[in-house]
N, C-alpha and C. Protein backbone atom coordinates (compact mmCIF):
# COMPACT_ATOMS: atom_id res chain seq x y z
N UNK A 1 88.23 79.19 -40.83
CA UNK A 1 87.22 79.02 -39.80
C UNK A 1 87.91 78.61 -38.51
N UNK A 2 87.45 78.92 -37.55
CA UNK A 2 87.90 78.53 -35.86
C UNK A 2 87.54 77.01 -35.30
N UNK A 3 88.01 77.26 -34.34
CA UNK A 3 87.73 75.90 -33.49
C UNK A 3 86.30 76.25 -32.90
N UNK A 4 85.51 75.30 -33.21
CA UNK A 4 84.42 75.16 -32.53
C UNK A 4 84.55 74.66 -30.74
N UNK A 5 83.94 75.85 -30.28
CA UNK A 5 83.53 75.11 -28.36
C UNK A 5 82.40 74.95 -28.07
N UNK A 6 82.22 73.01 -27.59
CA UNK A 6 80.90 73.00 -27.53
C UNK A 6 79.89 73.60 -26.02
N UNK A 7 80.90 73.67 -25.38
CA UNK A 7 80.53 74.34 -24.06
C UNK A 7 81.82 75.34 -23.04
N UNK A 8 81.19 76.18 -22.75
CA UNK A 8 82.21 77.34 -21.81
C UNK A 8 82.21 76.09 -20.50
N UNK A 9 83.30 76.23 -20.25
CA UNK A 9 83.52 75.58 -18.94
C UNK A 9 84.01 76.73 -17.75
N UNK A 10 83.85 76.63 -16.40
CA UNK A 10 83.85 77.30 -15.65
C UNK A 10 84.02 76.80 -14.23
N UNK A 11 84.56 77.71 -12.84
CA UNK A 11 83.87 77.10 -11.89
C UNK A 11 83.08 77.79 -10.93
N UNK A 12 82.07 76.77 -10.68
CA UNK A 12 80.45 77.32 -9.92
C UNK A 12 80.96 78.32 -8.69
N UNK A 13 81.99 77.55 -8.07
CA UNK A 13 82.60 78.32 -6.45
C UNK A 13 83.22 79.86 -6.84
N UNK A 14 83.69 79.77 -8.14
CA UNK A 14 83.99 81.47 -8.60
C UNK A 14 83.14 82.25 -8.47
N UNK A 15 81.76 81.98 -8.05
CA UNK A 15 80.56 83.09 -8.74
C UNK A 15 80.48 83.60 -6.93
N UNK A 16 80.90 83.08 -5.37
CA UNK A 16 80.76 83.70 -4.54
C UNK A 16 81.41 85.00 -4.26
N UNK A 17 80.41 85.60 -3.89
CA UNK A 17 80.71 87.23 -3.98
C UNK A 17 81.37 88.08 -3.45
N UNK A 18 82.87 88.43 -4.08
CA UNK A 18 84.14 89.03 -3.76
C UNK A 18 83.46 90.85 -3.67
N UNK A 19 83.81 91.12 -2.26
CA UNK A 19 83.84 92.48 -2.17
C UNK A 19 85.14 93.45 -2.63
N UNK A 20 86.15 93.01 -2.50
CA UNK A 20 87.67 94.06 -2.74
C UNK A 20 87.48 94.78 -1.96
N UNK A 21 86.40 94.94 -0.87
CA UNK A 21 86.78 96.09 0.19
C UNK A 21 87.55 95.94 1.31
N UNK A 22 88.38 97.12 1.16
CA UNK A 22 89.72 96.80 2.77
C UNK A 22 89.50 98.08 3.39
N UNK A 23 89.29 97.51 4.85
CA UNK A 23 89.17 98.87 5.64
C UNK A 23 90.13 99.60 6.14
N UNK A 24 90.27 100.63 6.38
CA UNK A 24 90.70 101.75 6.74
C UNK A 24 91.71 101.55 8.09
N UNK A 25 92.62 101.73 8.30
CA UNK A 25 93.27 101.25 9.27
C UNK A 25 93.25 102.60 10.36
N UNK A 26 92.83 101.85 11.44
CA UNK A 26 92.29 103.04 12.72
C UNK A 26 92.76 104.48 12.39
N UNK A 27 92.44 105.55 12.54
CA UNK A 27 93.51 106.19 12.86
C UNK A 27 92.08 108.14 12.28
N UNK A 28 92.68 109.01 12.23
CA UNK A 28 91.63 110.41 12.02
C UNK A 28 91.40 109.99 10.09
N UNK A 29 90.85 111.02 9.86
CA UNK A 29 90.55 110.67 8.37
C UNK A 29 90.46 112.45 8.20
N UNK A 30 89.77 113.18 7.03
CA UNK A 30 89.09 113.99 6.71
C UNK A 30 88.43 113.51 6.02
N UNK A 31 86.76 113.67 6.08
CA UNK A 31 86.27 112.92 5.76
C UNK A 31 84.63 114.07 4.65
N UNK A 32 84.34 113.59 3.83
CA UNK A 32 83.39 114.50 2.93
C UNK A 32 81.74 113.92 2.85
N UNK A 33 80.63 114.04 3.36
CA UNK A 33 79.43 113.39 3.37
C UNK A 33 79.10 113.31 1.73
N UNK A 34 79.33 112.38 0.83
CA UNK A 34 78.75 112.06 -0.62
C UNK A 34 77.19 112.00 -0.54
N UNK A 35 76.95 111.35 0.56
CA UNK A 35 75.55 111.02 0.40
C UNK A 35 74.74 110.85 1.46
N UNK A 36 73.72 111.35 1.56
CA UNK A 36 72.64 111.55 2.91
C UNK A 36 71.14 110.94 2.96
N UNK A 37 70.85 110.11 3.77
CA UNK A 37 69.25 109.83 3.75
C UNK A 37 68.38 109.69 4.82
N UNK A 38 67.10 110.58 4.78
CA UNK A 38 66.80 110.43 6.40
C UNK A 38 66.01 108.85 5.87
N UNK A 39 65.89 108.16 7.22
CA UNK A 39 65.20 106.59 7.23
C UNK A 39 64.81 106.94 8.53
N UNK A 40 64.52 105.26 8.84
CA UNK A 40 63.49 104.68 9.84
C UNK A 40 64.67 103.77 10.40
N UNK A 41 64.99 103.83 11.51
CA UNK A 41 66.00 102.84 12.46
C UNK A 41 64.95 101.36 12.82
N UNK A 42 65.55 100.22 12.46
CA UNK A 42 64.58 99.65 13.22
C UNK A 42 63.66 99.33 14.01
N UNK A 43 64.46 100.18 14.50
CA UNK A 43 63.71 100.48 15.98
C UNK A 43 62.29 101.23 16.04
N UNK A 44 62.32 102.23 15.05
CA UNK A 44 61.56 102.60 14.41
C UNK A 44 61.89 104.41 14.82
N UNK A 45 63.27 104.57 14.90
CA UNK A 45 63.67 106.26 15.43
C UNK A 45 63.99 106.74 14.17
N UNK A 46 63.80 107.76 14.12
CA UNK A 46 64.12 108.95 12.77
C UNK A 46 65.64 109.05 13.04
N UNK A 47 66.37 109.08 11.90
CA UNK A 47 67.72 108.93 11.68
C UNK A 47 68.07 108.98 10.19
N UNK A 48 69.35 109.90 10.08
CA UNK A 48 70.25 109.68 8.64
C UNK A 48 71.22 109.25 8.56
N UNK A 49 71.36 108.42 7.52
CA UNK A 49 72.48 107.19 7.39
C UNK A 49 73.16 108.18 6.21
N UNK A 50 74.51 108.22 6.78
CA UNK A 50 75.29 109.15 6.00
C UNK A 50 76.79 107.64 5.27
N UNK A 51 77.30 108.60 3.85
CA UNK A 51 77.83 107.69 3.03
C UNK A 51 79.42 108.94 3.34
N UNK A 52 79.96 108.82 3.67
CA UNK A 52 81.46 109.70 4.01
C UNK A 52 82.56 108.87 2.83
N UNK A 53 83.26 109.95 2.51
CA UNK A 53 84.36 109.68 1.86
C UNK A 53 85.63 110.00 2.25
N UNK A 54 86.93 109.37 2.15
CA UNK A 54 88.07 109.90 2.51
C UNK A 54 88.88 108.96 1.48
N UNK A 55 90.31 109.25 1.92
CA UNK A 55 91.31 108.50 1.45
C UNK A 55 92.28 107.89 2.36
N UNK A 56 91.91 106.05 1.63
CA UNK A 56 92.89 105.46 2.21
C UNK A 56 94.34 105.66 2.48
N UNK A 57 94.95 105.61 2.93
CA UNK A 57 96.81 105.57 3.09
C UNK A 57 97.17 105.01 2.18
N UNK A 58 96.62 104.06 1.16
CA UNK A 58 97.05 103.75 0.14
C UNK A 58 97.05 104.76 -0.99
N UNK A 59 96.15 105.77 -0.83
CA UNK A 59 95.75 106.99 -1.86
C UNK A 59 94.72 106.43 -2.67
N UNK A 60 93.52 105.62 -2.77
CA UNK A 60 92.64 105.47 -2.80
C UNK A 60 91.14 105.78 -2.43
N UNK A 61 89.99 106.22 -3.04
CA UNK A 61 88.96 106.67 -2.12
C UNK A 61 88.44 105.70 -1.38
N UNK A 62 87.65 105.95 -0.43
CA UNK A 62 87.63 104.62 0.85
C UNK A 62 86.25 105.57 1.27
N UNK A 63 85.27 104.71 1.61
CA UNK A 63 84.01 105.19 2.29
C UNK A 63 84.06 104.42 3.12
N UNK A 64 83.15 105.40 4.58
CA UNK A 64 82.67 104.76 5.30
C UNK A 64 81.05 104.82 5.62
N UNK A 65 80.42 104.18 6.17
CA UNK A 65 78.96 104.67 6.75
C UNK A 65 79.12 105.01 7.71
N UNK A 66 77.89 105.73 8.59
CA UNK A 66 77.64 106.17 10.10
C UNK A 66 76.14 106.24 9.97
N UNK A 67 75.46 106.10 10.97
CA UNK A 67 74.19 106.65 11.90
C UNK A 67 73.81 107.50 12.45
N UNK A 68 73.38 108.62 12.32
CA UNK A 68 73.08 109.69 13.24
C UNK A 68 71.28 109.51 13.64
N UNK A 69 71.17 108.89 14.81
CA UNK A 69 70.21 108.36 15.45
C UNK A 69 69.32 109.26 16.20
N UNK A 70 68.37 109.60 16.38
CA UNK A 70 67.30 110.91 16.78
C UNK A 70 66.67 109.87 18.20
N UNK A 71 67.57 109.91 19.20
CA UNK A 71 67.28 108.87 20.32
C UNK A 71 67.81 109.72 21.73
N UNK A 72 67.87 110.12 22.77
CA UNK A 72 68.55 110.73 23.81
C UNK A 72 69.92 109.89 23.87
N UNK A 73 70.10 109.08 23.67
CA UNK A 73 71.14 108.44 24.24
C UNK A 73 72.62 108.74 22.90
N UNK A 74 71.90 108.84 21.89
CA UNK A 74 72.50 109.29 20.61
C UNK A 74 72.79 110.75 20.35
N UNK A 75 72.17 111.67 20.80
CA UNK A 75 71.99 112.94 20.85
C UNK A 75 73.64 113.46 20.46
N UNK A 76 74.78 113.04 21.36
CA UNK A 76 75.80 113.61 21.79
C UNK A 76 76.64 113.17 20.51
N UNK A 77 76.05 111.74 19.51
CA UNK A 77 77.12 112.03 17.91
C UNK A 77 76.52 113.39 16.89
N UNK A 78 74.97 113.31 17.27
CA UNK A 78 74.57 114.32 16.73
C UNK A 78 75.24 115.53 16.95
N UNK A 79 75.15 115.85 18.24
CA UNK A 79 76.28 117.39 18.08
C UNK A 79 77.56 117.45 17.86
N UNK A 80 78.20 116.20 18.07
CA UNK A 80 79.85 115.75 17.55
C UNK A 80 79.93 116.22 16.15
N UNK A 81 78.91 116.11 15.05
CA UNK A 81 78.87 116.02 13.49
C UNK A 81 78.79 117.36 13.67
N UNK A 82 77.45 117.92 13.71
CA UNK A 82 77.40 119.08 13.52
C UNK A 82 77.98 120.05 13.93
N UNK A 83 79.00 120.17 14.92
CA UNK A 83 79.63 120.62 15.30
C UNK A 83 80.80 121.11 14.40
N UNK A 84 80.97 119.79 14.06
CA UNK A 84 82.41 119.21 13.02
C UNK A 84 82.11 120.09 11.40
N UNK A 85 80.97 119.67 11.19
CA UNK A 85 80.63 120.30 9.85
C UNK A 85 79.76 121.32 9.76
N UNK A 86 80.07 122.62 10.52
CA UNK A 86 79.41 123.30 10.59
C UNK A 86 77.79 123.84 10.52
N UNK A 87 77.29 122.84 11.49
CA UNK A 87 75.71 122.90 11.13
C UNK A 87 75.10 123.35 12.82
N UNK A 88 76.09 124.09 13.39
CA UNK A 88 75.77 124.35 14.70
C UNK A 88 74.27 125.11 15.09
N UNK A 89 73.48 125.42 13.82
CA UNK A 89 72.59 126.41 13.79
C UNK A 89 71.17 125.45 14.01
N UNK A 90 71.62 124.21 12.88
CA UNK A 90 70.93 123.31 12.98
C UNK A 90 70.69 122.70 14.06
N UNK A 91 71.76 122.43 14.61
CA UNK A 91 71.57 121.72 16.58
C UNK A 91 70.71 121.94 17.33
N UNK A 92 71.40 123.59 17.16
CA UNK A 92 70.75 123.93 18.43
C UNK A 92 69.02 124.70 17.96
N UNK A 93 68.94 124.57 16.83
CA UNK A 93 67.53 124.29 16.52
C UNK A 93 66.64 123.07 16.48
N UNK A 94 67.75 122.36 16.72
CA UNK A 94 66.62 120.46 16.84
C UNK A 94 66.04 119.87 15.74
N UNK A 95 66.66 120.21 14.67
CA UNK A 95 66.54 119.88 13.61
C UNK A 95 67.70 119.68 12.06
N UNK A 96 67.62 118.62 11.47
CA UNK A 96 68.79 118.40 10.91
C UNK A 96 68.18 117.67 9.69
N UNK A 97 68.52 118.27 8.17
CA UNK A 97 67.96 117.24 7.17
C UNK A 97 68.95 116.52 6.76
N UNK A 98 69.01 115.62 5.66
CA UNK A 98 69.90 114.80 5.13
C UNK A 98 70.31 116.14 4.28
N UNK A 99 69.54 116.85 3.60
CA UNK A 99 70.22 117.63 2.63
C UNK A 99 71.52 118.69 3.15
N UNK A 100 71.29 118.87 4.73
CA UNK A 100 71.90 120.40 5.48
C UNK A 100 73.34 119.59 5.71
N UNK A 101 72.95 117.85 5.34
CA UNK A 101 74.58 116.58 5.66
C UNK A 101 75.36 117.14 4.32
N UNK A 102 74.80 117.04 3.46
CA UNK A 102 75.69 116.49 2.15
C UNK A 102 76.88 117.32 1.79
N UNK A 103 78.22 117.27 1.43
CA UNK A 103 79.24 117.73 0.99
C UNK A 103 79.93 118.52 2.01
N UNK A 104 78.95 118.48 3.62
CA UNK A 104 80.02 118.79 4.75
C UNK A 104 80.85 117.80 4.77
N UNK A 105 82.43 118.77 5.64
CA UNK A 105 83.56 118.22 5.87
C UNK A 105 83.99 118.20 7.37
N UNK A 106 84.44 117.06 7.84
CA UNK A 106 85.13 117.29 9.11
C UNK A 106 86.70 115.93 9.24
N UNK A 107 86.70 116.05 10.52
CA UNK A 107 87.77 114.94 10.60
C UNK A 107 86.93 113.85 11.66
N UNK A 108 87.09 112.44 11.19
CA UNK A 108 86.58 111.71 11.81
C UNK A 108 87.72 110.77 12.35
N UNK A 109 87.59 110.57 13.65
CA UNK A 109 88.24 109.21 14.13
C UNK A 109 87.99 108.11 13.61
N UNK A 110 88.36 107.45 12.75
CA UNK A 110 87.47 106.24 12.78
C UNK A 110 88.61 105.14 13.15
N UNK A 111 87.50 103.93 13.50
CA UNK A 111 87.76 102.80 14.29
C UNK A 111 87.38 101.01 13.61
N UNK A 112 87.82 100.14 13.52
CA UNK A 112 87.66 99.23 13.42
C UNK A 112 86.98 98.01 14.47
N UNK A 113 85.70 97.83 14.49
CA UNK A 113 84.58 97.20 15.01
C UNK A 113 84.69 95.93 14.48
N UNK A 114 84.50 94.83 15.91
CA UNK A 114 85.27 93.91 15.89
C UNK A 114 83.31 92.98 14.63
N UNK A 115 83.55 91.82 13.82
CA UNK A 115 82.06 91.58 13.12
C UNK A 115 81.27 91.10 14.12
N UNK A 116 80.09 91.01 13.65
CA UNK A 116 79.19 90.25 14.84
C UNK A 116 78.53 89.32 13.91
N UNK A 117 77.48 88.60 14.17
CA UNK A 117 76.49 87.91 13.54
C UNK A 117 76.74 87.06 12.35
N UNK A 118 78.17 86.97 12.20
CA UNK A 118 78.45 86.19 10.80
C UNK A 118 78.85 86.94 10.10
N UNK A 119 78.76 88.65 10.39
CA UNK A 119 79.39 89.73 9.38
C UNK A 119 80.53 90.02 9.98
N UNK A 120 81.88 90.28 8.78
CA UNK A 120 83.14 90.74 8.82
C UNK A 120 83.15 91.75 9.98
N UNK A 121 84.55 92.35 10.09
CA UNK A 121 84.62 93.44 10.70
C UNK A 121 84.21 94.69 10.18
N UNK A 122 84.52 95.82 10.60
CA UNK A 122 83.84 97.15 9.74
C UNK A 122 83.95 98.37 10.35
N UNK A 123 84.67 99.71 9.77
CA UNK A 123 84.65 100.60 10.28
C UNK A 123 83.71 101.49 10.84
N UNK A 124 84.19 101.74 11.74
CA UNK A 124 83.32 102.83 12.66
C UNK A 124 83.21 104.24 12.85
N UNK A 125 82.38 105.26 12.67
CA UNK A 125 83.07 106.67 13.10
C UNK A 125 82.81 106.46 14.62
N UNK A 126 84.16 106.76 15.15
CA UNK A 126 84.16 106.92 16.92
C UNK A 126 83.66 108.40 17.45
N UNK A 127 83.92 109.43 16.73
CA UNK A 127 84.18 110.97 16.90
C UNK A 127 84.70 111.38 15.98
N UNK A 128 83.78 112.61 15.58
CA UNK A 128 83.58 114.00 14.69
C UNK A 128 84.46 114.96 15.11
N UNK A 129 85.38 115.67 14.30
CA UNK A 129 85.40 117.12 15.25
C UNK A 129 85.97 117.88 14.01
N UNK A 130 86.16 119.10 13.91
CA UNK A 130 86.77 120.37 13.08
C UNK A 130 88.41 119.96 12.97
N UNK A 131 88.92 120.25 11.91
CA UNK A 131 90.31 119.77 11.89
C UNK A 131 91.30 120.27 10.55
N UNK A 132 92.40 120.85 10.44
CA UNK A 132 93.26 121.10 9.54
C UNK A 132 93.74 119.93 8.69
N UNK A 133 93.48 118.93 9.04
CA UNK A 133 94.49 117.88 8.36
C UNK A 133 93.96 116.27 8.96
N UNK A 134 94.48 115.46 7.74
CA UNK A 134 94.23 113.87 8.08
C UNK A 134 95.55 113.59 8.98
N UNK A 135 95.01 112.77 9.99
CA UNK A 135 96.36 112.73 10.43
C UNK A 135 96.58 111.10 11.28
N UNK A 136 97.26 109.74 10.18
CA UNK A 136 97.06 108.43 10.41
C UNK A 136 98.55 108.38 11.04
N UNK A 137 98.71 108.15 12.06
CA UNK A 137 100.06 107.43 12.59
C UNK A 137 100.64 109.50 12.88
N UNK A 138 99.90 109.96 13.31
CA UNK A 138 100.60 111.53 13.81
C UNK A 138 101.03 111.95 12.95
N UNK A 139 101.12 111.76 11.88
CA UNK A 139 101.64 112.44 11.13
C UNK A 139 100.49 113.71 9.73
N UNK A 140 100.53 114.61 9.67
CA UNK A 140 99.68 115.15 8.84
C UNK A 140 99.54 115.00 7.67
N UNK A 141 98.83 114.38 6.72
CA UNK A 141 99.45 113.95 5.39
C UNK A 141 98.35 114.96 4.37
N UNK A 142 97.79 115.53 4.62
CA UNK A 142 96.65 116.55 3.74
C UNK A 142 96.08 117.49 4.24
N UNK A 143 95.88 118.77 4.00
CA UNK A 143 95.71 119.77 4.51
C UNK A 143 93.76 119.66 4.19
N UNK A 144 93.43 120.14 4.91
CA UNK A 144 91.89 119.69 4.74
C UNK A 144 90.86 120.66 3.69
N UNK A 145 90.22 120.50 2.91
CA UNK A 145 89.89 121.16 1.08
C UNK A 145 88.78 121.95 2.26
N UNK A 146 88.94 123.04 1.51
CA UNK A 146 87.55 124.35 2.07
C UNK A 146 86.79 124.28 0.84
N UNK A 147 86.48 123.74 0.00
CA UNK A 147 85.39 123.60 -0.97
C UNK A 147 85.64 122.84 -1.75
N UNK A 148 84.65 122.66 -2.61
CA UNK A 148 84.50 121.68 -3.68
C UNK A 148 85.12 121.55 -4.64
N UNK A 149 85.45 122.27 -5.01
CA UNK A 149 87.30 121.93 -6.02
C UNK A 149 88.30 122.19 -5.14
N UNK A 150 88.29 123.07 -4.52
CA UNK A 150 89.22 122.37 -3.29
C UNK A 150 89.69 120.63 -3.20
N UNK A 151 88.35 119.76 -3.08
CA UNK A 151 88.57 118.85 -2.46
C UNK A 151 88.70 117.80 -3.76
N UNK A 152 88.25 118.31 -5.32
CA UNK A 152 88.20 117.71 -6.38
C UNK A 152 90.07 117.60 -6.80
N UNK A 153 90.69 118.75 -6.04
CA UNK A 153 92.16 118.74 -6.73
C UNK A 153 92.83 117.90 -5.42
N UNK A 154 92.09 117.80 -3.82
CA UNK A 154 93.07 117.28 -2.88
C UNK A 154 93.37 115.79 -3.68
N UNK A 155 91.97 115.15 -4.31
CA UNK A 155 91.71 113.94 -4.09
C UNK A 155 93.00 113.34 -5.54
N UNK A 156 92.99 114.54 -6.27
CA UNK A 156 94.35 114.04 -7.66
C UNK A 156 95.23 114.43 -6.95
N UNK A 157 95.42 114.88 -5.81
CA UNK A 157 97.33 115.41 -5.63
C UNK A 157 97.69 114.16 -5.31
N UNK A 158 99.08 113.96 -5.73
CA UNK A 158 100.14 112.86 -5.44
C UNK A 158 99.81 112.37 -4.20
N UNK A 159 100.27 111.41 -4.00
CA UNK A 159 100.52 110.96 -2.42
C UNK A 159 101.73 111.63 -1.32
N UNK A 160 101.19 111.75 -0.43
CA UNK A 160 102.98 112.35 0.28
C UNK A 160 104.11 111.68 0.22
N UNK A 161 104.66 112.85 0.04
CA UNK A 161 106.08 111.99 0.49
C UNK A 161 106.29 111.14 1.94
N UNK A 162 107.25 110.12 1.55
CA UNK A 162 106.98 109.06 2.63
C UNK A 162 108.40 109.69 3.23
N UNK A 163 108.52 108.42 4.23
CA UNK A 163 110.41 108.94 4.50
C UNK A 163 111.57 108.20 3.80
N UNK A 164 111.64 107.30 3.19
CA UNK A 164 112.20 106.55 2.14
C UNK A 164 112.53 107.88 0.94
N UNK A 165 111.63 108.60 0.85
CA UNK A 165 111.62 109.96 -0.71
C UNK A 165 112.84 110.91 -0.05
N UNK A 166 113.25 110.77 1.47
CA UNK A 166 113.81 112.28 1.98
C UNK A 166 115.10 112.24 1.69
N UNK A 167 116.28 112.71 1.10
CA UNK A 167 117.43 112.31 0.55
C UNK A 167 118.29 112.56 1.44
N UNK A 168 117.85 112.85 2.56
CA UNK A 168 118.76 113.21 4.15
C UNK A 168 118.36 112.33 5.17
């Protein structure tokens, strides 16, 4: 027979809630829409909050969010995206669903936004545009997937070679 325990011991301050999320360090991405939803902006403007995927420089998947806001002043990320992910038809028809978002591809700038309100910092998409390749620190490190296994085999290929791997 075992040792009897009359109580699990523990501590209470362990139970505050660890994210493990690390952001993305500035720089282009290629980036894949996983997930799309039209909502209500506080404000109360029609808008889809899109869920983007890429890979960290670590070779990890890494999401970011964005806003695409149905406001005049917003108008101009709207055609940045669609532009980027081929939905130019949609634009310039004035109309855009969450569904016409999902599993487009483009290259996004993204940016690191300094926190506000008591919340951390957090990435940003700065600018959308059409693009061959991720490209963090100028350098091109992935050629950009034209479809869906396309982008199922980018996401298992190795990591690049660094310059430490070059034997010259």
């Amino acid at each position: 027979m075992g040792v009897t325990i009359d109580a699990m011991e523990f501590n209470p301050s362990d139970s505050a809630p660890r994210s493990g999320f690390e952001l993305l360090p500035a720089g282009e991405y290629d980036v894949e829409v996983i997930e799309a939803e039209e909502r209500t902006s506080q404000k109360g403007n029609q808008m889809i909050a899109l869920t983007l995927q890429t890979r960290h420089p670590d070779g990890y998947d890494s999401r970011v969010w964005d806003f695409l806001v149905s406001v005049p002043a917003a108008v101009f990320k709207i055609k940045m995206f669609c532009e980027a992910a081929g939905l130019q038809k949609q634009f310039e028809g004035g109309r855009l669903t969450a569904e016409d978002c999902v599993g487009r591809k483009a290259v996004a700038t993204i940016i690191i936004e300094d926190g506000r309100e008591g919340f951390s910092d957090r990435n940003s998409i700065q600018e959308y545009r059409t693009g061959g390749g991720t490209t963090i620190g100028g350098i091109s490190t992935q050629p950009a997937a034209t479809s869906h296994a396309t982008a199922e085999v980018t996401a298992s290929t190795p990591l690049p070679v660094t310059e430490e791997d070059i034997p010259f």
